[in-house]
N, C-alpha and C. Protein backbone atom coordinates (compact mmCIF):
# COMPACT_ATOMS: atom_id res chain seq x y z
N UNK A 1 -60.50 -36.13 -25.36
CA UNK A 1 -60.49 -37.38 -26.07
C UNK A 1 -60.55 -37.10 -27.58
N UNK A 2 -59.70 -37.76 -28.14
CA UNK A 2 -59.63 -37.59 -29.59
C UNK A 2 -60.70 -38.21 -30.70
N UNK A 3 -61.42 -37.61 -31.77
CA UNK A 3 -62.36 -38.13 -32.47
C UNK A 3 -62.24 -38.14 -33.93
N UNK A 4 -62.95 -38.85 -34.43
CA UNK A 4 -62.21 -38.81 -36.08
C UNK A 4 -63.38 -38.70 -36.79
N UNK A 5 -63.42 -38.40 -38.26
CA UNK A 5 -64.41 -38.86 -39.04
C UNK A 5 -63.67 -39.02 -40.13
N UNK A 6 -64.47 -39.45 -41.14
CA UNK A 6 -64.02 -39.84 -42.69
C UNK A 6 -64.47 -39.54 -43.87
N UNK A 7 -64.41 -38.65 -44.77
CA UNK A 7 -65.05 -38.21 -45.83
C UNK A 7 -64.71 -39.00 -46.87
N UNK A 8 -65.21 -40.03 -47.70
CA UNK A 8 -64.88 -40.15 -49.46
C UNK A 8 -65.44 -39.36 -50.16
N UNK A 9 -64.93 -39.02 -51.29
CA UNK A 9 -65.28 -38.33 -52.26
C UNK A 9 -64.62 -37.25 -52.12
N UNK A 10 -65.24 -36.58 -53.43
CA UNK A 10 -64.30 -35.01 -54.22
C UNK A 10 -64.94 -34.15 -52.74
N UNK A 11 -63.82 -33.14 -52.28
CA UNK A 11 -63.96 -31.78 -51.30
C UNK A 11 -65.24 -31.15 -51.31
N UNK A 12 -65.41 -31.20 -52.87
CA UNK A 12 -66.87 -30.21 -52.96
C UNK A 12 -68.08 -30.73 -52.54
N UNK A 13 -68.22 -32.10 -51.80
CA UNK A 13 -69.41 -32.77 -51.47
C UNK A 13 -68.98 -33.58 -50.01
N UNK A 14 -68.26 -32.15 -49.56
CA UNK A 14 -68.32 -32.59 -48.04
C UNK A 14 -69.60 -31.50 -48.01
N UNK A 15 -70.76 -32.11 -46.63
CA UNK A 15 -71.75 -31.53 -46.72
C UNK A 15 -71.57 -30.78 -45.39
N UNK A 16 -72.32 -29.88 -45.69
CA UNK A 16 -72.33 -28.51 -44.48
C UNK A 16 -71.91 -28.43 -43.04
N UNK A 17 -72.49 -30.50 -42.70
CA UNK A 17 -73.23 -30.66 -41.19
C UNK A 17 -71.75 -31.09 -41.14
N UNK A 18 -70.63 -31.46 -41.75
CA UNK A 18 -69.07 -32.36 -41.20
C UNK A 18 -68.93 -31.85 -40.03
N UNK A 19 -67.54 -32.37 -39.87
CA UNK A 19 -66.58 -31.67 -38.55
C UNK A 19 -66.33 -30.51 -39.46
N UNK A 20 -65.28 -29.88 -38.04
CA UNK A 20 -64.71 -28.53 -38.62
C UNK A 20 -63.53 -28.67 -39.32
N UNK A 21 -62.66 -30.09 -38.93
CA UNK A 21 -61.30 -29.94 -40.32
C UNK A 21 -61.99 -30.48 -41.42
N UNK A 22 -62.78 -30.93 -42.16
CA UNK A 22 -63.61 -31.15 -43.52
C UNK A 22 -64.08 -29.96 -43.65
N UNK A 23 -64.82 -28.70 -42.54
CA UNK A 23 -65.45 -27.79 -43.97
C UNK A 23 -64.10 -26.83 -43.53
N UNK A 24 -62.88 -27.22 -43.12
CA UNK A 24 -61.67 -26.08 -43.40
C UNK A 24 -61.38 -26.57 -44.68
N UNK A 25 -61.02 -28.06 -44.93
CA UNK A 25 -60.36 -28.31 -46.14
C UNK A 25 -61.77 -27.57 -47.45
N UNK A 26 -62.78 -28.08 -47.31
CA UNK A 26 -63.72 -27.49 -48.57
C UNK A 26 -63.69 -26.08 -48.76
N UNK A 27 -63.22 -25.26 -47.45
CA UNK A 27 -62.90 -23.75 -48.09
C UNK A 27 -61.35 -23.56 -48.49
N UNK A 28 -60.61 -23.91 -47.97
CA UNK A 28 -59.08 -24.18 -48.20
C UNK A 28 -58.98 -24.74 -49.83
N UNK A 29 -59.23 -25.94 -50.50
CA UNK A 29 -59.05 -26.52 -51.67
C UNK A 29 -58.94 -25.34 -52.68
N UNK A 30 -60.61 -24.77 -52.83
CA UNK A 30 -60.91 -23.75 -53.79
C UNK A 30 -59.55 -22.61 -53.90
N UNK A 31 -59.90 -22.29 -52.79
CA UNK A 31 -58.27 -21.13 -52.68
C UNK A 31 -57.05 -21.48 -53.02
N UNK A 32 -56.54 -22.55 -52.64
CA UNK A 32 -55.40 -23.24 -52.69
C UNK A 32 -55.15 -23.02 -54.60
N UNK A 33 -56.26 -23.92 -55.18
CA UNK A 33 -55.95 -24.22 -56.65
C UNK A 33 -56.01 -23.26 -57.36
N UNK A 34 -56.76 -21.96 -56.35
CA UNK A 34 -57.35 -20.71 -57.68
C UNK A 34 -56.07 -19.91 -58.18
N UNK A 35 -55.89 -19.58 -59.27
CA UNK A 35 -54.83 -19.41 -60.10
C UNK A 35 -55.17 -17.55 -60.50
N UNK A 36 -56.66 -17.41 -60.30
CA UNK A 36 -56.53 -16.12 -60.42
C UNK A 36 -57.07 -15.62 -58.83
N UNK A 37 -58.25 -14.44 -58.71
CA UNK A 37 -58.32 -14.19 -57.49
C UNK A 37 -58.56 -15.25 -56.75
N UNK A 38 -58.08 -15.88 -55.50
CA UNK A 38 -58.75 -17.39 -54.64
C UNK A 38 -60.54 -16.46 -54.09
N UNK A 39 -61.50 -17.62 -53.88
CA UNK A 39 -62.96 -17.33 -53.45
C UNK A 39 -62.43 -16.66 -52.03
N UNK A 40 -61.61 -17.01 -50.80
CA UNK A 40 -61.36 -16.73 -49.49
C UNK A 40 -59.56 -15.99 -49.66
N UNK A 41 -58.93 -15.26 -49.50
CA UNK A 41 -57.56 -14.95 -49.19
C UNK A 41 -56.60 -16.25 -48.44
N UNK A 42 -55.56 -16.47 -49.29
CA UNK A 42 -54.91 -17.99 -48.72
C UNK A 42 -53.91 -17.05 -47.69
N UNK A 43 -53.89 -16.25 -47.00
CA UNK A 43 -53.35 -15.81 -46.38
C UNK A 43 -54.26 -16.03 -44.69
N UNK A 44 -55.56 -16.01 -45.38
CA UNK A 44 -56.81 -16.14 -44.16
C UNK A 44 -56.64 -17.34 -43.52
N UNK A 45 -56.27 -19.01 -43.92
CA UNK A 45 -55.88 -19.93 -43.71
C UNK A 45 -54.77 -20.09 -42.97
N UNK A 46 -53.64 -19.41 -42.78
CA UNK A 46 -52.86 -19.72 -42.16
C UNK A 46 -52.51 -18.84 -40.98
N UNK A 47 -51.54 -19.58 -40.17
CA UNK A 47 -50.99 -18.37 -38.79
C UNK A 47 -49.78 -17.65 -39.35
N UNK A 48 -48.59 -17.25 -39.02
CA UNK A 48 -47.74 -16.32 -39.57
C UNK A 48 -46.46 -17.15 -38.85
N UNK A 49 -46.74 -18.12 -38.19
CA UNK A 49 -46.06 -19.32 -38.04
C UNK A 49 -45.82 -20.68 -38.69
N UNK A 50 -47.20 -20.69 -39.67
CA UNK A 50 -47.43 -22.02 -40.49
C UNK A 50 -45.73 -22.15 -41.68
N UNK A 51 -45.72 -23.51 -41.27
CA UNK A 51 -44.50 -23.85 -41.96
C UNK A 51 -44.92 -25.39 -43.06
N UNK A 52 -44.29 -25.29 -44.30
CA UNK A 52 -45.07 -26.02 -45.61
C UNK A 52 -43.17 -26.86 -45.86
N UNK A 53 -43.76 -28.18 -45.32
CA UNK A 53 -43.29 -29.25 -46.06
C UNK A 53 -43.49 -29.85 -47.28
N UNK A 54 -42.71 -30.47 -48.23
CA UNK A 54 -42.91 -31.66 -49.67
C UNK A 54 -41.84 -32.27 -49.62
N UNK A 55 -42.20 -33.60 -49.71
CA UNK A 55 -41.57 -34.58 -49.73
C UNK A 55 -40.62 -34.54 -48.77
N UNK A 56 -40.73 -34.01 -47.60
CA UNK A 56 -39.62 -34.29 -47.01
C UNK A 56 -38.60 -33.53 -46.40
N UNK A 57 -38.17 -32.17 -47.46
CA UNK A 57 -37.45 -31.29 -47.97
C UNK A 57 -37.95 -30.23 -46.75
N UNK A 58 -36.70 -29.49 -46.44
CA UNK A 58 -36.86 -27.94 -45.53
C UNK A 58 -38.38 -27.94 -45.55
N UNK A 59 -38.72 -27.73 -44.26
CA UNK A 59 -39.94 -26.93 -44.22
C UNK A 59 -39.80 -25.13 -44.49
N UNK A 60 -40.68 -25.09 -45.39
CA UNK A 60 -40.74 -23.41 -45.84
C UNK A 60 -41.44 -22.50 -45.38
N UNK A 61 -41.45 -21.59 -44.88
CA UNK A 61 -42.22 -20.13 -43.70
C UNK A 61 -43.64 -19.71 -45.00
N UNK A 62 -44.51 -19.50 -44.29
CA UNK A 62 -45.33 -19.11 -44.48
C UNK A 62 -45.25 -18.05 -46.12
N UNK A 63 -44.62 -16.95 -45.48
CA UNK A 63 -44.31 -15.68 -46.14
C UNK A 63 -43.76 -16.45 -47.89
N UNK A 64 -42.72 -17.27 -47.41
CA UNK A 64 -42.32 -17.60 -49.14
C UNK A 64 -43.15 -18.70 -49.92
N UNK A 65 -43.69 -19.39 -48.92
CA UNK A 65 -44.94 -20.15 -50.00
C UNK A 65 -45.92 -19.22 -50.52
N UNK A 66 -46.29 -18.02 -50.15
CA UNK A 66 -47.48 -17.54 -50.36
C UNK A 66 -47.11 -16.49 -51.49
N UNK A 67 -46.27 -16.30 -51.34
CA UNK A 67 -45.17 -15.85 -52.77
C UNK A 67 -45.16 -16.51 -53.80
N UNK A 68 -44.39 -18.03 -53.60
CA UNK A 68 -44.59 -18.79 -54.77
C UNK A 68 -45.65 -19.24 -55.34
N UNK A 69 -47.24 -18.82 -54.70
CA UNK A 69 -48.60 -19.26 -55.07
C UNK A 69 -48.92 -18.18 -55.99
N UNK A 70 -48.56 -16.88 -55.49
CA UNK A 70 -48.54 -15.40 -56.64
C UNK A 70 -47.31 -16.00 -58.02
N UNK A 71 -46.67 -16.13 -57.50
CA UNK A 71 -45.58 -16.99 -58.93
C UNK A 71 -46.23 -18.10 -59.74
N UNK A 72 -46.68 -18.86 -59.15
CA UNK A 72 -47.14 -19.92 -59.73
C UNK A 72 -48.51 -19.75 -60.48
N UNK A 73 -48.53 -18.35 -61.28
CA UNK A 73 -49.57 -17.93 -62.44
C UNK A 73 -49.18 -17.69 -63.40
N UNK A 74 -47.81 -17.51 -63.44
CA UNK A 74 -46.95 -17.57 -64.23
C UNK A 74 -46.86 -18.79 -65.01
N UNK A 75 -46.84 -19.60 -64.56
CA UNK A 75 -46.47 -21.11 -64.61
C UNK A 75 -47.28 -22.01 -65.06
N UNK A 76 -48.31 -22.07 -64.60
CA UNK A 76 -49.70 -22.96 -64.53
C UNK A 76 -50.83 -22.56 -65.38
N UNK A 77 -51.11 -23.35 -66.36
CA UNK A 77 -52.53 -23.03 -66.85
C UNK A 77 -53.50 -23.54 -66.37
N UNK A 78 -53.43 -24.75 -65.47
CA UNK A 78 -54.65 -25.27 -64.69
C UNK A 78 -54.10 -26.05 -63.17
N UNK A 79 -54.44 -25.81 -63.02
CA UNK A 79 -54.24 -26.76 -60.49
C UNK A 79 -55.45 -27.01 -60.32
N UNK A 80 -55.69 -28.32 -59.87
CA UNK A 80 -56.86 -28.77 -59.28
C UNK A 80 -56.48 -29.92 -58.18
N UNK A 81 -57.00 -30.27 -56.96
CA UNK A 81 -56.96 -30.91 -56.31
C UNK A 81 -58.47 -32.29 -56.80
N UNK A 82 -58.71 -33.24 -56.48
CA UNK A 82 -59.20 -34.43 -56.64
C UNK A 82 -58.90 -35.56 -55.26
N UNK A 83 -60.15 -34.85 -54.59
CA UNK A 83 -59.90 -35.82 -53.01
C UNK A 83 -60.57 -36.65 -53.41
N UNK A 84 -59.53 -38.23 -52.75
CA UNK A 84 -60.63 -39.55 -52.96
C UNK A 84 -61.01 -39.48 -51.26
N UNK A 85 -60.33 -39.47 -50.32
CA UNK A 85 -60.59 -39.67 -49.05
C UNK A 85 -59.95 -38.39 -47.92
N UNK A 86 -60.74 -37.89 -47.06
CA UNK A 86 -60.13 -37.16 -45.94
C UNK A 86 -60.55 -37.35 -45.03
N UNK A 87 -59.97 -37.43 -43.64
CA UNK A 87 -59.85 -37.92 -42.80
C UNK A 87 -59.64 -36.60 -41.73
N UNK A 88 -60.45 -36.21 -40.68
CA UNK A 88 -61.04 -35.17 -39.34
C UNK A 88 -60.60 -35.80 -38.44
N UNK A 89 -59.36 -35.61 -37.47
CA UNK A 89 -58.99 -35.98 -36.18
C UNK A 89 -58.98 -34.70 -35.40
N UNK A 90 -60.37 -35.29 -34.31
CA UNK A 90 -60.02 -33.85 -33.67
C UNK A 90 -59.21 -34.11 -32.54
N UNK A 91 -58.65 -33.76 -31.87
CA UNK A 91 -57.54 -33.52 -30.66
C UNK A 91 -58.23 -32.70 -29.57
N UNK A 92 -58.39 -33.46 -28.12
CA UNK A 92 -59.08 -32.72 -26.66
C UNK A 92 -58.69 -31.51 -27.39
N UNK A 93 -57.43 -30.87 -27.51
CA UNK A 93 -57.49 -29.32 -27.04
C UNK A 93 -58.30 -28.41 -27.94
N UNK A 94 -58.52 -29.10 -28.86
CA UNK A 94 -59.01 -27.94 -29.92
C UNK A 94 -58.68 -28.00 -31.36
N UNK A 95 -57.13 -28.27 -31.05
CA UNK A 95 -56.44 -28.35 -32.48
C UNK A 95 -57.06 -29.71 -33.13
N UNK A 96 -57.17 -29.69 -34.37
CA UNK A 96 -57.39 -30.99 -35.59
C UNK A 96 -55.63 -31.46 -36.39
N UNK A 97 -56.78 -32.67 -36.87
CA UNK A 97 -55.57 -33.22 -38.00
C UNK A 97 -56.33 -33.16 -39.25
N UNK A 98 -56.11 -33.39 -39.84
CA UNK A 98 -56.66 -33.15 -41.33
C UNK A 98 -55.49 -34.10 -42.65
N UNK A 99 -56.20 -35.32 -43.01
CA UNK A 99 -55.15 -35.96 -43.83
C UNK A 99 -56.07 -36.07 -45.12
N UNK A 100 -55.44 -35.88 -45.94
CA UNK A 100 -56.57 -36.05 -47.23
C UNK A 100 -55.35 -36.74 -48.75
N UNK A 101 -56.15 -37.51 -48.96
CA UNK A 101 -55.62 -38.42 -49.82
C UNK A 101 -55.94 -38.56 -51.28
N UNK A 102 -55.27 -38.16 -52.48
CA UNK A 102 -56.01 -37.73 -53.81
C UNK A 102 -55.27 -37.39 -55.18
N UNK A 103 -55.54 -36.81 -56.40
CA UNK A 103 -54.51 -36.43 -56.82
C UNK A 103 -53.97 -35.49 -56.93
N UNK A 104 -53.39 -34.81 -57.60
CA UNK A 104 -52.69 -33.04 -57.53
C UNK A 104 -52.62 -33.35 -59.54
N UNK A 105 -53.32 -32.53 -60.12
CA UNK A 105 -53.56 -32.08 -61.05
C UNK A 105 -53.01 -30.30 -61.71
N UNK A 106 -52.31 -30.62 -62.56
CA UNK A 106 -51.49 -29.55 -63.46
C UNK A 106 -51.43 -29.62 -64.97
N UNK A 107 -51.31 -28.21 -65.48
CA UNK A 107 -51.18 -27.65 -66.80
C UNK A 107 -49.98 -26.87 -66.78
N UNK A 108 -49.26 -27.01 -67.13
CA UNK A 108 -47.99 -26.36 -67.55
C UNK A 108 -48.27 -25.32 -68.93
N UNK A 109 -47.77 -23.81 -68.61
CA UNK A 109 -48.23 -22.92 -69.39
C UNK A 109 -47.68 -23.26 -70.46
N UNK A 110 -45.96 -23.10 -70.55
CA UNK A 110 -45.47 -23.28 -71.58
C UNK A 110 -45.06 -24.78 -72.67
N UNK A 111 -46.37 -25.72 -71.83
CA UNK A 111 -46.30 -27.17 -72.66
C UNK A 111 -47.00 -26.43 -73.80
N UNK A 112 -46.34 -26.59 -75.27
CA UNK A 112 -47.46 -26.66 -75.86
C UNK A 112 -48.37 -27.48 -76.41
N UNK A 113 -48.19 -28.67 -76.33
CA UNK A 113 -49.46 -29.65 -76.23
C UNK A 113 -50.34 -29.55 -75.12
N UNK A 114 -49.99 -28.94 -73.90
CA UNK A 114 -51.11 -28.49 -72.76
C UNK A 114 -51.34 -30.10 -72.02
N UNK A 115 -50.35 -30.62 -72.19
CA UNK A 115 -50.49 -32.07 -71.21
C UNK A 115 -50.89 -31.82 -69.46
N UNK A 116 -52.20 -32.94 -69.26
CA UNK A 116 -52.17 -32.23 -68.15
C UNK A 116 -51.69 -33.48 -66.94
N UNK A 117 -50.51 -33.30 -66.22
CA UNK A 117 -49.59 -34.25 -65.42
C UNK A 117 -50.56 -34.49 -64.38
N UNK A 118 -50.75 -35.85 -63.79
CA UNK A 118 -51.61 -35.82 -62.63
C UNK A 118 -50.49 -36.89 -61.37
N UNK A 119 -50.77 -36.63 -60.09
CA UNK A 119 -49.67 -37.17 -59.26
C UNK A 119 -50.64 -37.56 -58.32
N UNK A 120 -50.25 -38.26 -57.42
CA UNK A 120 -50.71 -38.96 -56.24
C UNK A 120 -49.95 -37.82 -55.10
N UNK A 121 -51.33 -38.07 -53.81
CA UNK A 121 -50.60 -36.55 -52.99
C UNK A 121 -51.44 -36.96 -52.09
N UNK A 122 -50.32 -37.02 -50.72
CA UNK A 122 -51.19 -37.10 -49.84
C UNK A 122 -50.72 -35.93 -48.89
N UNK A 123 -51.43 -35.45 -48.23
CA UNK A 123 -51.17 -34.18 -47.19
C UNK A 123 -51.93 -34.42 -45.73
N UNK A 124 -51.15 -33.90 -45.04
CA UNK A 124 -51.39 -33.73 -43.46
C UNK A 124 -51.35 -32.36 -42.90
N UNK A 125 -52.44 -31.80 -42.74
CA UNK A 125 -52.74 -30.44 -42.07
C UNK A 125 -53.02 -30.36 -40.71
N UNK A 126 -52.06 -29.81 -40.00
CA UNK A 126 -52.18 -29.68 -38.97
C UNK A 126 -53.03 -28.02 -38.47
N UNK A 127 -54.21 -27.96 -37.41
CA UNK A 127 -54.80 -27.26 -37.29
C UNK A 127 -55.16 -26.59 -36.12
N UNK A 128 -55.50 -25.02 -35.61
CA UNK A 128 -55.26 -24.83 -34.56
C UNK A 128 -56.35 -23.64 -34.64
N UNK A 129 -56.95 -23.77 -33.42
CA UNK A 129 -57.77 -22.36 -32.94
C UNK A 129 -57.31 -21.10 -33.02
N UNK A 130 -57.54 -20.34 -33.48
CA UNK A 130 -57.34 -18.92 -33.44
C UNK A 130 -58.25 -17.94 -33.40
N UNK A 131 -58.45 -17.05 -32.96
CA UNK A 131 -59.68 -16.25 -33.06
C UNK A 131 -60.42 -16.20 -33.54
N UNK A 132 -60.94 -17.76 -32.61
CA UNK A 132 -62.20 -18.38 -33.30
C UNK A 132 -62.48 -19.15 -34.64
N UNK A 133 -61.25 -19.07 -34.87
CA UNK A 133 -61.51 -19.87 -36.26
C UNK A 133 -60.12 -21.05 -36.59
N UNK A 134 -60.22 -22.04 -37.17
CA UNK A 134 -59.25 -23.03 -37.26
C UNK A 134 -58.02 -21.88 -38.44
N UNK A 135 -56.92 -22.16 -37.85
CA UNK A 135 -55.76 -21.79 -38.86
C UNK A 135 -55.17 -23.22 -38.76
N UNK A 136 -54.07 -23.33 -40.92
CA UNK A 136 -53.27 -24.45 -40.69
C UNK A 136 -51.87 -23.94 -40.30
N UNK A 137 -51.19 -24.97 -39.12
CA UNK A 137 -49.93 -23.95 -38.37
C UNK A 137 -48.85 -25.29 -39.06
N UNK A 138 -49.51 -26.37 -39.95
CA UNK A 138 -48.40 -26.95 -40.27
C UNK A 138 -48.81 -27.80 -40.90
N UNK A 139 -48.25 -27.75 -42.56
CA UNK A 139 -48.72 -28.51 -43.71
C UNK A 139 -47.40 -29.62 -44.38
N UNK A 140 -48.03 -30.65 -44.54
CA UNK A 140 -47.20 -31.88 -44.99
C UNK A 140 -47.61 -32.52 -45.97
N UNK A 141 -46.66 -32.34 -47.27
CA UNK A 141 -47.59 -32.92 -48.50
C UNK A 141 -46.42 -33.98 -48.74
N UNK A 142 -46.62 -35.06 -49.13
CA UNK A 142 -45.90 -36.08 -50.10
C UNK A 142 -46.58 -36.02 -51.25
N UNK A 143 -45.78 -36.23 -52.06
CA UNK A 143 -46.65 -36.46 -54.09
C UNK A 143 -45.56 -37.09 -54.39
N UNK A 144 -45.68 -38.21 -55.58
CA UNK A 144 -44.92 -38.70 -56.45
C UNK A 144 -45.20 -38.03 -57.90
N UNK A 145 -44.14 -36.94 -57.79
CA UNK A 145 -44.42 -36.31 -58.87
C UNK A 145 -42.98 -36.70 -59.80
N UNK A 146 -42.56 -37.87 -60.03
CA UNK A 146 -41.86 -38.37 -61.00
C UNK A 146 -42.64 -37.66 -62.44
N UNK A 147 -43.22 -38.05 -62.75
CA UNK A 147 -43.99 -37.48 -64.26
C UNK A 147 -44.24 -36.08 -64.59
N UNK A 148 -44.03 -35.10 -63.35
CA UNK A 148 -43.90 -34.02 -63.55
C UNK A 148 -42.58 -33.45 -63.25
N UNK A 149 -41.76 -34.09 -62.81
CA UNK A 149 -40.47 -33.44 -63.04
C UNK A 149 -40.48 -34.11 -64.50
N UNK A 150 -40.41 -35.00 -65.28
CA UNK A 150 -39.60 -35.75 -65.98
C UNK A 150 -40.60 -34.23 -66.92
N UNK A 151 -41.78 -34.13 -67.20
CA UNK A 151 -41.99 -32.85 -68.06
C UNK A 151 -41.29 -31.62 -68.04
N UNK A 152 -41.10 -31.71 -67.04
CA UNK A 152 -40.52 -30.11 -66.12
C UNK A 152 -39.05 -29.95 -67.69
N UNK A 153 -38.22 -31.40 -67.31
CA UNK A 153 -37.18 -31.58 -67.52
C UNK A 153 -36.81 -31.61 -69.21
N UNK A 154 -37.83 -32.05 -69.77
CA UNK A 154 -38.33 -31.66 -71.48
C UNK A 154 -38.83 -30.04 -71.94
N UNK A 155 -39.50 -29.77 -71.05
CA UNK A 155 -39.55 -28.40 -71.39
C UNK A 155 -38.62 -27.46 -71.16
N UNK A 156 -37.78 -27.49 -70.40
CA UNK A 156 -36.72 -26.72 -69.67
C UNK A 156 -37.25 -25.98 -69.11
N UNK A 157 -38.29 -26.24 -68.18
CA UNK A 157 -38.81 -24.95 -66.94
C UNK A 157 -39.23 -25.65 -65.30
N UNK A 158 -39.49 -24.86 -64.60
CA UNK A 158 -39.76 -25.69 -63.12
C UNK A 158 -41.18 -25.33 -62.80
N UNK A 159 -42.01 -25.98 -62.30
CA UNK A 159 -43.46 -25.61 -61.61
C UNK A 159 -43.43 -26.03 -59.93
C-alpha cells in the first residue's frame, strides 16, 4: 500500500526522523549544487541505469549528466536549490517517489555584473532499493527557465 508524506520548507530542515525519500533528497541537494568537491559522491546517488529528463527533451544516461556536472564549474559561480515543498510517496515494493517543488538558483561565471537568475523547478525522482540503500533510477525536472536562457543569450554562452 502506498504512503505519502509532506515536507514544507528549505531541504536543510527536513528532520532526521522523515521518510526515506526526504532524507535521500537532504543528502542529494547538497551534492547536486556543490560546485566544488560534493559532501557525498553524485555518482553514489544514482544506478548506472538512471536516466535525467528537462523539460521534456531526450532523456540523458547517467554517464553524460555526470560529466556535464564536472563541466558545469566552468560555468557557474553559484547553484543552489530552495525547496518550498517535497512530497515522499512510498510504493508497496520498496521503490519511492520523490516530487519537490522550489526554485533553481544560478550565477553565471562570465556575467559580469554576477546577476543571479532564479527559475521555478519542479522535479520528480524516481527511487529504488539497491544494496540497501535508495538509488535515483529516474529524474524529471521541469523549470521555466525563460530568464536564463534570455541571459544565456546576452552573454553569448550556455549553462
Amino acid at each position: 500500500m502506498a504512503s505519502a508524506s509532506v515536507h514544507t520548507g528549505s531541504y536543510q530542515s527536513i528532520p532526521d526522523s522523515a521518510t526515506p525519500g526526504l532524507l535521500f533528497l537532504k543528502a542529494f541537494l547538497p551534492s547536486y549544487d556543490a560546485l566544488g568537491k560534493p559532501p557525498t559522491p553524485l555518482r553514489d546517488f544514482f544506478s548506472n541505469e538512471t536516466r535525467f529528463t528537462t523539460n521534456s527533451k531526450d532523456a540523458s544516461p547517467v554517464g553524460q549528466v555526470l560529466q556535464g556536472f564536472v563541466k558545469r564549474v566552468e560555468r557557474l559561480a553559484k547553484l543552489y536549490h530552495e525547496v518550498a515543498v517535497a512530497y515522499d510517496i512510498g510504493n508497496g515494493d520498496g521503490s519511492r517517489t520523490v516530487i519537490f517543488e522550489g526554485i533553481n538558483g544560478r550565477v553565471l561565471k562570465n556575467d559580469p555584473e554576477q546577476r543571479e537568475t532564479r527559475v521555478k523547478e519542479v522535479t520528480v525522482i524516481e527511487l529504488k532499493p539497491v544494496d540497501g540503500k535508495l538509488v535515483a533510477v529516474d529524474v524529471r525536472t521541469t523549470m521555466e527557465n525563460h530568464s536564463l536562457t534570455q541571459l544565456q543569450r546576452q552573454l553569448g554562452v550556455g549553462a
